[in-house]
C-alpha atoms as a PDB file:
ATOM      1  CA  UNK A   1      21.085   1.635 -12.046  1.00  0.00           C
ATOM      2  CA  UNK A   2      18.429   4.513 -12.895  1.00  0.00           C
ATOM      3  CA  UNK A   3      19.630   7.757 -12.997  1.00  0.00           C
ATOM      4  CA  UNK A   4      17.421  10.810 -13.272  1.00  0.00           C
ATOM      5  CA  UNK A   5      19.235  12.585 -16.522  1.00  0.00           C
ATOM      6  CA  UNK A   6      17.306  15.434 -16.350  1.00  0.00           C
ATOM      7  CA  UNK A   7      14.199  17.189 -16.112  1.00  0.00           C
ATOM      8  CA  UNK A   8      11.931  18.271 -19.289  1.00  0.00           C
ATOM      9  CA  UNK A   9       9.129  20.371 -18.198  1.00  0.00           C
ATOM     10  CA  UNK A  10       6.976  17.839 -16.756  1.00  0.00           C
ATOM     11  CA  UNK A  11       8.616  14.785 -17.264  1.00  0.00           C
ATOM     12  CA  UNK A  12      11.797  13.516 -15.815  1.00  0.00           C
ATOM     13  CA  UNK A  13      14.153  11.654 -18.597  1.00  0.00           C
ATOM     14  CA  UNK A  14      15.346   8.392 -16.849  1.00  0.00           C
ATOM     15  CA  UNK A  15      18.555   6.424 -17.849  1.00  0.00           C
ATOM     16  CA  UNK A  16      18.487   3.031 -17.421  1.00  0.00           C
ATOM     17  CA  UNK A  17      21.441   0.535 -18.761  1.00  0.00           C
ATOM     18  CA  UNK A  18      21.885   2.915 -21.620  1.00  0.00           C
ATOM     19  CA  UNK A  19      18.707   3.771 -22.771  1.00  0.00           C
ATOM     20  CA  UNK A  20      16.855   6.594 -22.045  1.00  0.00           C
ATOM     21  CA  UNK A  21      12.832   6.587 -20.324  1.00  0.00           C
ATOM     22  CA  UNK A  22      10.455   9.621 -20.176  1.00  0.00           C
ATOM     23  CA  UNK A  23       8.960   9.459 -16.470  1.00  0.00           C
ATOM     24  CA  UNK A  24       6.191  11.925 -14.527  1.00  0.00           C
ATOM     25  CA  UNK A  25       8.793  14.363 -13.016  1.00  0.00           C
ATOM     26  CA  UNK A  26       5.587  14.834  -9.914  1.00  0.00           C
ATOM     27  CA  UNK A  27       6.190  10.678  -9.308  1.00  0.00           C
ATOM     28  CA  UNK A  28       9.741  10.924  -8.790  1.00  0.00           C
ATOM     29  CA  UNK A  29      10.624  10.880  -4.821  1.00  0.00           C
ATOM     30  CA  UNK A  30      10.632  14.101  -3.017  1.00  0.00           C
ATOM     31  CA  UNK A  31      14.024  15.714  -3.759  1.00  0.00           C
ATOM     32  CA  UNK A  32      15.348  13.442  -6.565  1.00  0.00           C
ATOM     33  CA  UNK A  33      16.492  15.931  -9.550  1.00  0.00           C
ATOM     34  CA  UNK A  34      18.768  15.997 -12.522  1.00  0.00           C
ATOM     35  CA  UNK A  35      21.387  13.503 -11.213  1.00  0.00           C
ATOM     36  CA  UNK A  36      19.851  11.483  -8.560  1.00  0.00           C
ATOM     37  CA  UNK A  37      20.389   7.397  -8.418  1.00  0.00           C
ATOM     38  CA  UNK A  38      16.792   5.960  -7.992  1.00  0.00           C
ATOM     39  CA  UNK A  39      16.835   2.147  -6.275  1.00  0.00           C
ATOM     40  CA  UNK A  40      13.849   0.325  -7.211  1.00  0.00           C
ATOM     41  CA  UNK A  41      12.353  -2.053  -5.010  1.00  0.00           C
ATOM     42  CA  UNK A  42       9.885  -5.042  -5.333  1.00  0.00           C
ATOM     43  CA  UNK A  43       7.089  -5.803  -2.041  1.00  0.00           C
ATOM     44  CA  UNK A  44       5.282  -8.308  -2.958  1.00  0.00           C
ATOM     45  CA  UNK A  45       2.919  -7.847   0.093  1.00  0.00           C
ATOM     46  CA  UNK A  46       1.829  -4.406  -2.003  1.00  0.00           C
ATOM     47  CA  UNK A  47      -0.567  -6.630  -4.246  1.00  0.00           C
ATOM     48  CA  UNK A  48      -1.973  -8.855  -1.201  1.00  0.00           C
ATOM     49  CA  UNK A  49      -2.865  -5.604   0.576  1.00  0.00           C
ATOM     50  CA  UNK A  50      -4.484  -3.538  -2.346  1.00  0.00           C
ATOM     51  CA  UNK A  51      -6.551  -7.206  -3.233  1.00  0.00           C
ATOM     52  CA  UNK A  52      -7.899  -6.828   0.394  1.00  0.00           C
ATOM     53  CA  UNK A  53      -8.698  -3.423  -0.241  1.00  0.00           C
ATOM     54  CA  UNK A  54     -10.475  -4.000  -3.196  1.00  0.00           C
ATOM     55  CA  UNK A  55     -12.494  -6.836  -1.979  1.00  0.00           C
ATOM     56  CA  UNK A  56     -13.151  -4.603   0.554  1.00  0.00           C
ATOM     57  CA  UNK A  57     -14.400  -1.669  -1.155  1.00  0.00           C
ATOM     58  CA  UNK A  58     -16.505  -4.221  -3.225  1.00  0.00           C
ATOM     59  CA  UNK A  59     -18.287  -5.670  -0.459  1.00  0.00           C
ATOM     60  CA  UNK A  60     -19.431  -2.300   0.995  1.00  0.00           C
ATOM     61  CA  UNK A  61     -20.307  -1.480  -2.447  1.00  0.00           C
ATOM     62  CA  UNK A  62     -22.581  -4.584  -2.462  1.00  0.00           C
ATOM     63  CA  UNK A  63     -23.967  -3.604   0.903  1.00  0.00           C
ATOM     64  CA  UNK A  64     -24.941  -0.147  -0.229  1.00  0.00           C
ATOM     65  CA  UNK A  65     -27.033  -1.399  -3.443  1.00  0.00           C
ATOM     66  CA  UNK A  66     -30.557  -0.935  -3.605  1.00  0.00           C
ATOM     67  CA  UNK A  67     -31.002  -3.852  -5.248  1.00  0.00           C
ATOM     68  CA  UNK A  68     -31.526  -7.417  -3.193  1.00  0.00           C
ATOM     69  CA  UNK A  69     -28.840  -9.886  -3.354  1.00  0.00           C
ATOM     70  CA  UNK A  70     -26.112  -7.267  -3.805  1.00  0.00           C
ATOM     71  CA  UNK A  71     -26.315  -6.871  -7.657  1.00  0.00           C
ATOM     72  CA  UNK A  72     -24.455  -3.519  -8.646  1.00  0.00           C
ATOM     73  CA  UNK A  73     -26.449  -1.293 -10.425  1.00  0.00           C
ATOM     74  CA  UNK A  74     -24.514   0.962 -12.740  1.00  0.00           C
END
């Protein structure tokens, strides 16, 4: 169980089985404050879809270079 503890300024202090976590307080999910039980979740589809993207975003950035055969110029 993860429970938001409290908030510090800009970080939220997470418990966690005991121990206590420092945590972005602006990545916590809207409304979840000094208190809140946080469920976390694994999607393994999350990392197939942000590959895709990034092959993606490679390949146009291949397509844009003004050198031939795609080479990146940085």
């Amino acid at each position: 169980m993860i429970v938001v503890d409290r908030i510090e300024g800009a970080m939220a202090i997470l418990e966690i089985d005991g121990s206590s976590y420092e945590f972005p307080a602006s990545a916590l999910p809207s409304g979840a404050g000094e208190g809140a039980v946080l469920q976390l979740s694994l999607d393994p589809s999350a990392g197939d879809q942000r590959a895709t993207d990034a092959r993606a975003r490679l390949e146009r950035l291949k397509r844009a270079s003004p050198k031939p055969g795609g080479k990146l110029v940085l």
